[in-house]
PDB file of N, CA and C in Angstrom:
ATOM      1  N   UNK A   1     -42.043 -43.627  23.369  1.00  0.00           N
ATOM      2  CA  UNK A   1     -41.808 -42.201  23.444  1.00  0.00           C
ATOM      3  C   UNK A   1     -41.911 -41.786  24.914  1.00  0.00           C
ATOM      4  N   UNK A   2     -40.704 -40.945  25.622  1.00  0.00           N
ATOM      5  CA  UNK A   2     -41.021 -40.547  26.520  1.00  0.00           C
ATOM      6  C   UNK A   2     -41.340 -39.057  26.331  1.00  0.00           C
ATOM      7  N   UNK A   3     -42.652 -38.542  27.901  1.00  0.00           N
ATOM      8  CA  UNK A   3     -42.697 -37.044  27.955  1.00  0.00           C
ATOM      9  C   UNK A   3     -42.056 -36.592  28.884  1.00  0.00           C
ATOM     10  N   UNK A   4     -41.960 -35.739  28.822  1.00  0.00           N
ATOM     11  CA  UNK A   4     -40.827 -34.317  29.673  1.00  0.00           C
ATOM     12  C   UNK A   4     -42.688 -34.351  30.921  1.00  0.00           C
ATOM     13  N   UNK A   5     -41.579 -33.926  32.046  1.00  0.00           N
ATOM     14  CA  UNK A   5     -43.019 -34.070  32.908  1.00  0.00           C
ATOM     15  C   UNK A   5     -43.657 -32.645  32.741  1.00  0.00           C
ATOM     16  N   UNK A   6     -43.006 -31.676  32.263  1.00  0.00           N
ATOM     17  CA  UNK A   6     -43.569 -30.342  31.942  1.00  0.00           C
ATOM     18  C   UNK A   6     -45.108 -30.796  30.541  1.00  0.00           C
ATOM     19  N   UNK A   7     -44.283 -31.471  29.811  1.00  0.00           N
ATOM     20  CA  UNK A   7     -45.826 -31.953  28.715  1.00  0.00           C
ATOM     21  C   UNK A   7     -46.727 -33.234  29.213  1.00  0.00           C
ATOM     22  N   UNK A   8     -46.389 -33.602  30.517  1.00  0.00           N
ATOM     23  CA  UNK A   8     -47.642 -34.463  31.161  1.00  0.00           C
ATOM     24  C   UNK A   8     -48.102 -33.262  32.230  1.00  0.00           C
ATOM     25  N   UNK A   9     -47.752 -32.727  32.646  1.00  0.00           N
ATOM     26  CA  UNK A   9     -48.702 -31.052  33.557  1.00  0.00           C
ATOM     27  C   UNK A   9     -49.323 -30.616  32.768  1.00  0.00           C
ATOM     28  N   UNK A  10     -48.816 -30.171  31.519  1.00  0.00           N
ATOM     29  CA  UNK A  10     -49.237 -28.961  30.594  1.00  0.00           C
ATOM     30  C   UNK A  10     -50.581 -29.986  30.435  1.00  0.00           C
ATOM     31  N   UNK A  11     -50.879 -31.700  29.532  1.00  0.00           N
ATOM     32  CA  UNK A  11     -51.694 -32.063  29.300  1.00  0.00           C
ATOM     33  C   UNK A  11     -52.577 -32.145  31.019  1.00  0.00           C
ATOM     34  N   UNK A  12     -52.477 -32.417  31.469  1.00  0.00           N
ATOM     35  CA  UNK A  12     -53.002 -32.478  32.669  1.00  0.00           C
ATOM     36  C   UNK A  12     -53.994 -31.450  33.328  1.00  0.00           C
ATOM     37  N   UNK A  13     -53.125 -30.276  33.401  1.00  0.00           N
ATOM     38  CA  UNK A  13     -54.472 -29.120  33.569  1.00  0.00           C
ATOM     39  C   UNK A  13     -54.827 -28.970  32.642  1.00  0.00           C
ATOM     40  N   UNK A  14     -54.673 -28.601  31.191  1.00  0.00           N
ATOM     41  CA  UNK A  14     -55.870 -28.949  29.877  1.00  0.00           C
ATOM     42  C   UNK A  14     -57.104 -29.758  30.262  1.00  0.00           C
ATOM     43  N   UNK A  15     -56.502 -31.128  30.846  1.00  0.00           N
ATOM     44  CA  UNK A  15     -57.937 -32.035  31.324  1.00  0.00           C
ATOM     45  C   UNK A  15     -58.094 -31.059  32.296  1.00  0.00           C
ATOM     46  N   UNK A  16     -57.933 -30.731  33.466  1.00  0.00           N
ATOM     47  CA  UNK A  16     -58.832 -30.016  34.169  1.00  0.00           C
ATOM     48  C   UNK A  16     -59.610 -29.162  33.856  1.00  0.00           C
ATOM     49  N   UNK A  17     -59.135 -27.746  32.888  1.00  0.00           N
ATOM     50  CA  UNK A  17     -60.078 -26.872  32.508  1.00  0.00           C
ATOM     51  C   UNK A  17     -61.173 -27.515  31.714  1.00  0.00           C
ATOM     52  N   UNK A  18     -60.925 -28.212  30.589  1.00  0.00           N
ATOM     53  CA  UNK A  18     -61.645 -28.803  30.213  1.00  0.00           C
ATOM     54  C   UNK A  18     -63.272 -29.445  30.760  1.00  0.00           C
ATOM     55  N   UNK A  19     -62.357 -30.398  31.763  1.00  0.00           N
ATOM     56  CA  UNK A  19     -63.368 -31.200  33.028  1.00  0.00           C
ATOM     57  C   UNK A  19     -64.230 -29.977  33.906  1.00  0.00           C
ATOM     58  N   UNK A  20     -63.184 -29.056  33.983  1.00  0.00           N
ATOM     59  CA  UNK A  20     -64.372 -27.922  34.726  1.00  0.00           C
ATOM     60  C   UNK A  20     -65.534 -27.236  33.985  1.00  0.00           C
ATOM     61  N   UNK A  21     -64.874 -26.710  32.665  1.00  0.00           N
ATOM     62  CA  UNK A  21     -65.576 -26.196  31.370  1.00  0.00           C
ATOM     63  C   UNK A  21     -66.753 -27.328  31.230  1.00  0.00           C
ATOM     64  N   UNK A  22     -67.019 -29.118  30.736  1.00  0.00           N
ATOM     65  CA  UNK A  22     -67.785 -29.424  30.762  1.00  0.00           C
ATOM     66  C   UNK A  22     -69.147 -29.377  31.941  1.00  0.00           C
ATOM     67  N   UNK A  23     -68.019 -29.263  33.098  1.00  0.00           N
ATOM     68  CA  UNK A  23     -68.629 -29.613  34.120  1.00  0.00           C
ATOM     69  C   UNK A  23     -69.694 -28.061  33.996  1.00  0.00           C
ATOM     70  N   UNK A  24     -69.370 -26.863  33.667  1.00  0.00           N
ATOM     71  CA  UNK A  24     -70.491 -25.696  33.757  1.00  0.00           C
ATOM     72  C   UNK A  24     -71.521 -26.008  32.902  1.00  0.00           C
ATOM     73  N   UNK A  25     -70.939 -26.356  31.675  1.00  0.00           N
ATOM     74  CA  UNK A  25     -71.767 -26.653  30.346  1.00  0.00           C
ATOM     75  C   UNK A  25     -73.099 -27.488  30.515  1.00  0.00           C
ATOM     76  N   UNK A  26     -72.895 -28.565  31.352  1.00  0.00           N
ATOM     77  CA  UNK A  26     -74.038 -29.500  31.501  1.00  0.00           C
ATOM     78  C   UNK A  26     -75.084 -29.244  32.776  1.00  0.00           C
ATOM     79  N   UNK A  27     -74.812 -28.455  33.313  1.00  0.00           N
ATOM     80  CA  UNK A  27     -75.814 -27.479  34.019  1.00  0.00           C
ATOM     81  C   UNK A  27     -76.579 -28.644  34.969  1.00  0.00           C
ATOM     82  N   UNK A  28     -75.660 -29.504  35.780  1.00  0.00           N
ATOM     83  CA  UNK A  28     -76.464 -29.914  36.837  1.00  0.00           C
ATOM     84  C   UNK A  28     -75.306 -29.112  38.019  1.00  0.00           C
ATOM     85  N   UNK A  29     -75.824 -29.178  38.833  1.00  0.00           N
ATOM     86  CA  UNK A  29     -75.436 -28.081  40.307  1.00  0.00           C
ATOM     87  C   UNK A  29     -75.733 -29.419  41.630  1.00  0.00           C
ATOM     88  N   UNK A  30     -74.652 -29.843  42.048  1.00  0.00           N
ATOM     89  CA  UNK A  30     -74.725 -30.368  43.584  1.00  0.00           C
ATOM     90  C   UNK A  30     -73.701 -29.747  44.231  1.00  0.00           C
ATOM     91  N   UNK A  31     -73.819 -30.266  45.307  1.00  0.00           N
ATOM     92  CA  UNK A  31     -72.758 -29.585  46.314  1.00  0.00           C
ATOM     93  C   UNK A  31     -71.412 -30.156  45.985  1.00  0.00           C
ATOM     94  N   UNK A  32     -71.375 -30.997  45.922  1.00  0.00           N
ATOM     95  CA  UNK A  32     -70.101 -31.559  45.659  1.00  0.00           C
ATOM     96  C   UNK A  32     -69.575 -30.623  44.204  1.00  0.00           C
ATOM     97  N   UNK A  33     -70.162 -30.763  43.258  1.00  0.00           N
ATOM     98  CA  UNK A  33     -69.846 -29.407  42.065  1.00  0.00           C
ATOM     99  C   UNK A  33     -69.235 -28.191  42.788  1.00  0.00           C
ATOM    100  N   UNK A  34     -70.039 -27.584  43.721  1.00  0.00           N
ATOM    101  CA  UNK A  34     -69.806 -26.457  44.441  1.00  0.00           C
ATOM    102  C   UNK A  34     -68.207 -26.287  45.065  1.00  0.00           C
ATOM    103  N   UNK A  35     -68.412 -27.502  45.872  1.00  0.00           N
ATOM    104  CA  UNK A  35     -67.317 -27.746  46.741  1.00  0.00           C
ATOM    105  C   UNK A  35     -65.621 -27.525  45.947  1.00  0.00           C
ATOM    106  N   UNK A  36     -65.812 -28.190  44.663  1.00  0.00           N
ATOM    107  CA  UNK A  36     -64.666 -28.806  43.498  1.00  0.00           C
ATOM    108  C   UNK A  36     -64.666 -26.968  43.082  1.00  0.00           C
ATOM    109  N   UNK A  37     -65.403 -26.213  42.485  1.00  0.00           N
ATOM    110  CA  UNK A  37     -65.539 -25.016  42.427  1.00  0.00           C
ATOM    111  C   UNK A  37     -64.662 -23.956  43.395  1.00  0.00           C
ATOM    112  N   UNK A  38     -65.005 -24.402  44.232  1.00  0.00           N
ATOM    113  CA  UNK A  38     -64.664 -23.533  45.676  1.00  0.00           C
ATOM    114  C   UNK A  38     -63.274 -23.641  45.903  1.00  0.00           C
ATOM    115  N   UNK A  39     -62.956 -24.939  45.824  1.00  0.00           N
ATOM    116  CA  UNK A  39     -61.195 -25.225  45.725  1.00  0.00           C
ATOM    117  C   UNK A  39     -60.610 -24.758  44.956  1.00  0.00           C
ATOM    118  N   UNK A  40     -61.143 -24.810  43.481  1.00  0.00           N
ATOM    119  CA  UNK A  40     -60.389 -24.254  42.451  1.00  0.00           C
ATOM    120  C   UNK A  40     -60.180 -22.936  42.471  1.00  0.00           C
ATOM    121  N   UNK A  41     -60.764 -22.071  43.110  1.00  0.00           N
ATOM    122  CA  UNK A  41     -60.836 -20.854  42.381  1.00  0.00           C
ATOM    123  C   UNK A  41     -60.439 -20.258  44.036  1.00  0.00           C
ATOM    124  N   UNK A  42     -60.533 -20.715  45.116  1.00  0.00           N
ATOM    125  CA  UNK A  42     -59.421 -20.503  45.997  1.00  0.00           C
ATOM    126  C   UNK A  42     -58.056 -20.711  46.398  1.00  0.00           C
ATOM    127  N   UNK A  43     -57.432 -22.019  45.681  1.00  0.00           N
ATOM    128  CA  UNK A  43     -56.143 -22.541  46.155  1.00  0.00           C
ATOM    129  C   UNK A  43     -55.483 -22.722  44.595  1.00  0.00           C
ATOM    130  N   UNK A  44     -56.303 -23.291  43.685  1.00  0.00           N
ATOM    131  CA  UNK A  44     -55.699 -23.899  42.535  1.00  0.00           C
ATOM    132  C   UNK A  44     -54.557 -22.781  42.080  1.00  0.00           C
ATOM    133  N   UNK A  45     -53.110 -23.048  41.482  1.00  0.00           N
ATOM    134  CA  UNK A  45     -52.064 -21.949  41.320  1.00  0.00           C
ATOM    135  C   UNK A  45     -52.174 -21.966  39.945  1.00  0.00           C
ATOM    136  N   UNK A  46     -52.452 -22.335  39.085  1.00  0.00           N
ATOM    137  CA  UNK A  46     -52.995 -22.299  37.735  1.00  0.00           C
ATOM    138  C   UNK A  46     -54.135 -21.506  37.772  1.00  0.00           C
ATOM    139  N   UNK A  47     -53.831 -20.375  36.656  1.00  0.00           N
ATOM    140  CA  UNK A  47     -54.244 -19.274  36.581  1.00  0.00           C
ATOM    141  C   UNK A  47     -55.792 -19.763  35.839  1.00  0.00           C
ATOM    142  N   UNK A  48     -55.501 -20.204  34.643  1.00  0.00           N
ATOM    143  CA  UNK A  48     -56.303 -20.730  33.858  1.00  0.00           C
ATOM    144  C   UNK A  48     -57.041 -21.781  34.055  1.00  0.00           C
ATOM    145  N   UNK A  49     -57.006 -22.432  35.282  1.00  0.00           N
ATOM    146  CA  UNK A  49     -58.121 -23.425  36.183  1.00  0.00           C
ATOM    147  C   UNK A  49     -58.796 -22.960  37.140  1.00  0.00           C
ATOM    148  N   UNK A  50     -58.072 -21.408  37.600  1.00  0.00           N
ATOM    149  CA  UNK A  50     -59.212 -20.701  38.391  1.00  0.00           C
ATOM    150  C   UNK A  50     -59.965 -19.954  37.533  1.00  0.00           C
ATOM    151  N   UNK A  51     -59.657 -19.289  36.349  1.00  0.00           N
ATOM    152  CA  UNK A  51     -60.613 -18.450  35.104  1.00  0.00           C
ATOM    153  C   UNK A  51     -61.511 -20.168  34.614  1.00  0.00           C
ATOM    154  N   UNK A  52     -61.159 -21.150  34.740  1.00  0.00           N
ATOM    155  CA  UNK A  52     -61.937 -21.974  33.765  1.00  0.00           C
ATOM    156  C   UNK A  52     -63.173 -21.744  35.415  1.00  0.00           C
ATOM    157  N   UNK A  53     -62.656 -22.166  36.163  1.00  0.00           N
ATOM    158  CA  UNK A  53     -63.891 -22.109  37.554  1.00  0.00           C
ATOM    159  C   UNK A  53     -64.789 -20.968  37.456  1.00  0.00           C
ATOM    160  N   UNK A  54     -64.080 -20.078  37.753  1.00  0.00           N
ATOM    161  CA  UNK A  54     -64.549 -18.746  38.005  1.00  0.00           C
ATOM    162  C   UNK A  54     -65.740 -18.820  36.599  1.00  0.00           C
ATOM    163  N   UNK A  55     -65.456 -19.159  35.058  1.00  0.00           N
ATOM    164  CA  UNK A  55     -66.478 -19.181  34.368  1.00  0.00           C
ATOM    165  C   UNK A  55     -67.751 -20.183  34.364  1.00  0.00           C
ATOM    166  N   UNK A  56     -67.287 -21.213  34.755  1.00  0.00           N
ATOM    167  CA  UNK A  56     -68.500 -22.191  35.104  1.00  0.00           C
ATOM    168  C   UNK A  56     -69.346 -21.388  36.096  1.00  0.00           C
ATOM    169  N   UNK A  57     -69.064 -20.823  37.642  1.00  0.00           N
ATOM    170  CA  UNK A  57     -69.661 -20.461  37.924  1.00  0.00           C
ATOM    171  C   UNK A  57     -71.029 -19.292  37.135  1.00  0.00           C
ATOM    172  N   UNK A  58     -70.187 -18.640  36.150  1.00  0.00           N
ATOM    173  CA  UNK A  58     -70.902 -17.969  35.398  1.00  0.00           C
ATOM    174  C   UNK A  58     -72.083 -18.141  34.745  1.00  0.00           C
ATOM    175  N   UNK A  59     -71.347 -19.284  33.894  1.00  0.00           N
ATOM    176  CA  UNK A  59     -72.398 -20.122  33.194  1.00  0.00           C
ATOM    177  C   UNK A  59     -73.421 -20.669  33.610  1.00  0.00           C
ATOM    178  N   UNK A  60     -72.861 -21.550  34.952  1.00  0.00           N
ATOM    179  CA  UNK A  60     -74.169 -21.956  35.944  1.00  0.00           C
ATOM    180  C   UNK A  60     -75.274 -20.805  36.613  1.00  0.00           C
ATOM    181  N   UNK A  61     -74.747 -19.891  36.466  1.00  0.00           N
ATOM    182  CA  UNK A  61     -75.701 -18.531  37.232  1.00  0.00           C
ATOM    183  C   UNK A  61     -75.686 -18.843  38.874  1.00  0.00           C
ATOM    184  N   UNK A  62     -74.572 -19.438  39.385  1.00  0.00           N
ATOM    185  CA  UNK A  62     -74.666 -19.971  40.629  1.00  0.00           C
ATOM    186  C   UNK A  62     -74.548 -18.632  41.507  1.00  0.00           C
ATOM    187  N   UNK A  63     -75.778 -18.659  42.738  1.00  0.00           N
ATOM    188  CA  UNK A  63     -75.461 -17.531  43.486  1.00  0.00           C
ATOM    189  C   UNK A  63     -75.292 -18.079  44.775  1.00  0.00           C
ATOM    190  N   UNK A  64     -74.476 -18.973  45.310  1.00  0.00           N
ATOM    191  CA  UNK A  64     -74.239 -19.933  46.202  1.00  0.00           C
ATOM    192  C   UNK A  64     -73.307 -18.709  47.245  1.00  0.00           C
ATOM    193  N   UNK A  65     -74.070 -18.177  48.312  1.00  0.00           N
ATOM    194  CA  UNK A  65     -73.411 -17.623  49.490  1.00  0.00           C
ATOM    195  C   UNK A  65     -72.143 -17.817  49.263  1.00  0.00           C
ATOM    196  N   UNK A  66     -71.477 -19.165  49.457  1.00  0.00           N
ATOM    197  CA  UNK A  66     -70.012 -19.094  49.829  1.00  0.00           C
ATOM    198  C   UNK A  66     -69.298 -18.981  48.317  1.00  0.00           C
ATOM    199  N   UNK A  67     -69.551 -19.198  47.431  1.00  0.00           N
ATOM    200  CA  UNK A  67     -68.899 -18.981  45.850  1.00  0.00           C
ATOM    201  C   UNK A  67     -68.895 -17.264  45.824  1.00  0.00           C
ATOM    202  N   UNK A  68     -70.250 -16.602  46.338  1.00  0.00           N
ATOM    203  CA  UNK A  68     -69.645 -15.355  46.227  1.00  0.00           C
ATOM    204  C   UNK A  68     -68.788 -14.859  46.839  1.00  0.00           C
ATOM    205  N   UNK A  69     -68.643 -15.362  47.989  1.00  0.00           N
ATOM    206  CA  UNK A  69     -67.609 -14.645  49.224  1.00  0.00           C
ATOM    207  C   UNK A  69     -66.275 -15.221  48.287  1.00  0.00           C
ATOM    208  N   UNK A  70     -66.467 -16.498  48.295  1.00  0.00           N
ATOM    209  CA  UNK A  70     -64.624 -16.960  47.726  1.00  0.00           C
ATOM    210  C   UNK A  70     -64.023 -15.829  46.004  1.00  0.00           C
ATOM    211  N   UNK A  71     -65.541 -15.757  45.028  1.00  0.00           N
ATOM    212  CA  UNK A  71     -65.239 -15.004  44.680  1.00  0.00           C
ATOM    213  C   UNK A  71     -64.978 -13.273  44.761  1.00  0.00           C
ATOM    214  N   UNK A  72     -65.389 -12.513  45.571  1.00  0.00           N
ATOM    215  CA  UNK A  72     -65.140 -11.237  46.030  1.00  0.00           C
ATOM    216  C   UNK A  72     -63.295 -11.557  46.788  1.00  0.00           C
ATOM    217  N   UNK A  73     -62.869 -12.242  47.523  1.00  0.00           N
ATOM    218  CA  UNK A  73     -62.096 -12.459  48.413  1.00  0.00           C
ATOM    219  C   UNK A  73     -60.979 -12.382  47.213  1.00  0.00           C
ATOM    220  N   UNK A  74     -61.318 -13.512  46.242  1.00  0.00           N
ATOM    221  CA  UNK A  74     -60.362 -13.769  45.159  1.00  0.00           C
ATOM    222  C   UNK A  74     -60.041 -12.838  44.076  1.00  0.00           C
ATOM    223  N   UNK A  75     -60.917 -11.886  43.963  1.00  0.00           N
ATOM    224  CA  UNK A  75     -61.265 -10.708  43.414  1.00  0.00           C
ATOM    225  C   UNK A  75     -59.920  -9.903  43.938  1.00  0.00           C
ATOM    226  N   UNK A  76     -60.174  -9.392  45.039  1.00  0.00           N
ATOM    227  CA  UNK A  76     -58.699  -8.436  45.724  1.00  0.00           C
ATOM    228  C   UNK A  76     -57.542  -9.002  45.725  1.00  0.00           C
ATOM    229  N   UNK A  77     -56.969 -10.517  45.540  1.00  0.00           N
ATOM    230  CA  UNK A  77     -55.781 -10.402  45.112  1.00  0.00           C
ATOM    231  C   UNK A  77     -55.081 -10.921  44.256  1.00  0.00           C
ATOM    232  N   UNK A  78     -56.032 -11.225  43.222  1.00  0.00           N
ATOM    233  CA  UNK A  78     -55.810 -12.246  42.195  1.00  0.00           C
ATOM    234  C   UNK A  78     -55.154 -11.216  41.094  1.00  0.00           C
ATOM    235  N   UNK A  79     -53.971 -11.234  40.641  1.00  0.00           N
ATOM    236  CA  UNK A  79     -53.154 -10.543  40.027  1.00  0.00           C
ATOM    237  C   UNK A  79     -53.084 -10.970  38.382  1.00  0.00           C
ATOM    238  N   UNK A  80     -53.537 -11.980  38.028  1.00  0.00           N
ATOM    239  CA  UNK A  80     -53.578 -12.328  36.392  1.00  0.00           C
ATOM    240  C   UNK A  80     -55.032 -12.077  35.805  1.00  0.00           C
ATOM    241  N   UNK A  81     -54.463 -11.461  34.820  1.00  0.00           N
ATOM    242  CA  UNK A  81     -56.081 -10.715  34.024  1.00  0.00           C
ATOM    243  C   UNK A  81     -56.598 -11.560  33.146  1.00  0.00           C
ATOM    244  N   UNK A  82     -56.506 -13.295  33.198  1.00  0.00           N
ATOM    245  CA  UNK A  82     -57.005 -13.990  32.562  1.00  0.00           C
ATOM    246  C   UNK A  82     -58.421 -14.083  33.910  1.00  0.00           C
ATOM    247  N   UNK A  83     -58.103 -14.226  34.790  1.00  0.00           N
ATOM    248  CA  UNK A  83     -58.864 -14.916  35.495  1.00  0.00           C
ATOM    249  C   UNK A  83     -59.723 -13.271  36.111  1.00  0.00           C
ATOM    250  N   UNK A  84     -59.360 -12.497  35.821  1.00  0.00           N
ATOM    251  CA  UNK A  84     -60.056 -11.314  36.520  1.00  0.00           C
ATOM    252  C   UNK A  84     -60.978 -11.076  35.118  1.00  0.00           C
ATOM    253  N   UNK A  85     -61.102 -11.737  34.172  1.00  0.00           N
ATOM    254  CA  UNK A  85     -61.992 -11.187  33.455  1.00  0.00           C
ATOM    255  C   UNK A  85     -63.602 -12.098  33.535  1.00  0.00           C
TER     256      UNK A  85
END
């Protein structure tokens, strides 16, 4: 069976949110977590891998200086109301 490369992306960021979603869930915090965080929810163009970030941070209760700045920053021009919620 072949896939259309649109249904190997589509599965693909699924694993990511996913991988990010576990990654809040299990509640260990290093920098490197941080760092993977910080990318996502600044550059990632998938809407729904910066809302999966943006909620880990949540979950984690992370008040990490630079996660807030990236989030306030991302705040003013982030235009999809999945991820603004």
């Amino acid at each position: 069976m072949i896939f259309g490369l649109e249904t190997v992306l589509s599965g693909f960021l699924s694993l990511i949110c996913i991988s990010i979603a576990a990654l809040g869930s299990i509640g260990v915090v290093d920098d490197k977590l941080i760092e993977v965080l910080l990318w996502s929810i600044r550059y990632e163009k998938v809407a729904a891998v910066r809302a999966e970030a943006c909620n880990a941070v949540a979950v984690l209760g992370l008040r990490d200086e630079r996660l807030l700045s990236v989030l306030q920053d991302r705040l003013v021009v982030e235009t999809e109301e999945l991820v603004k919620r």
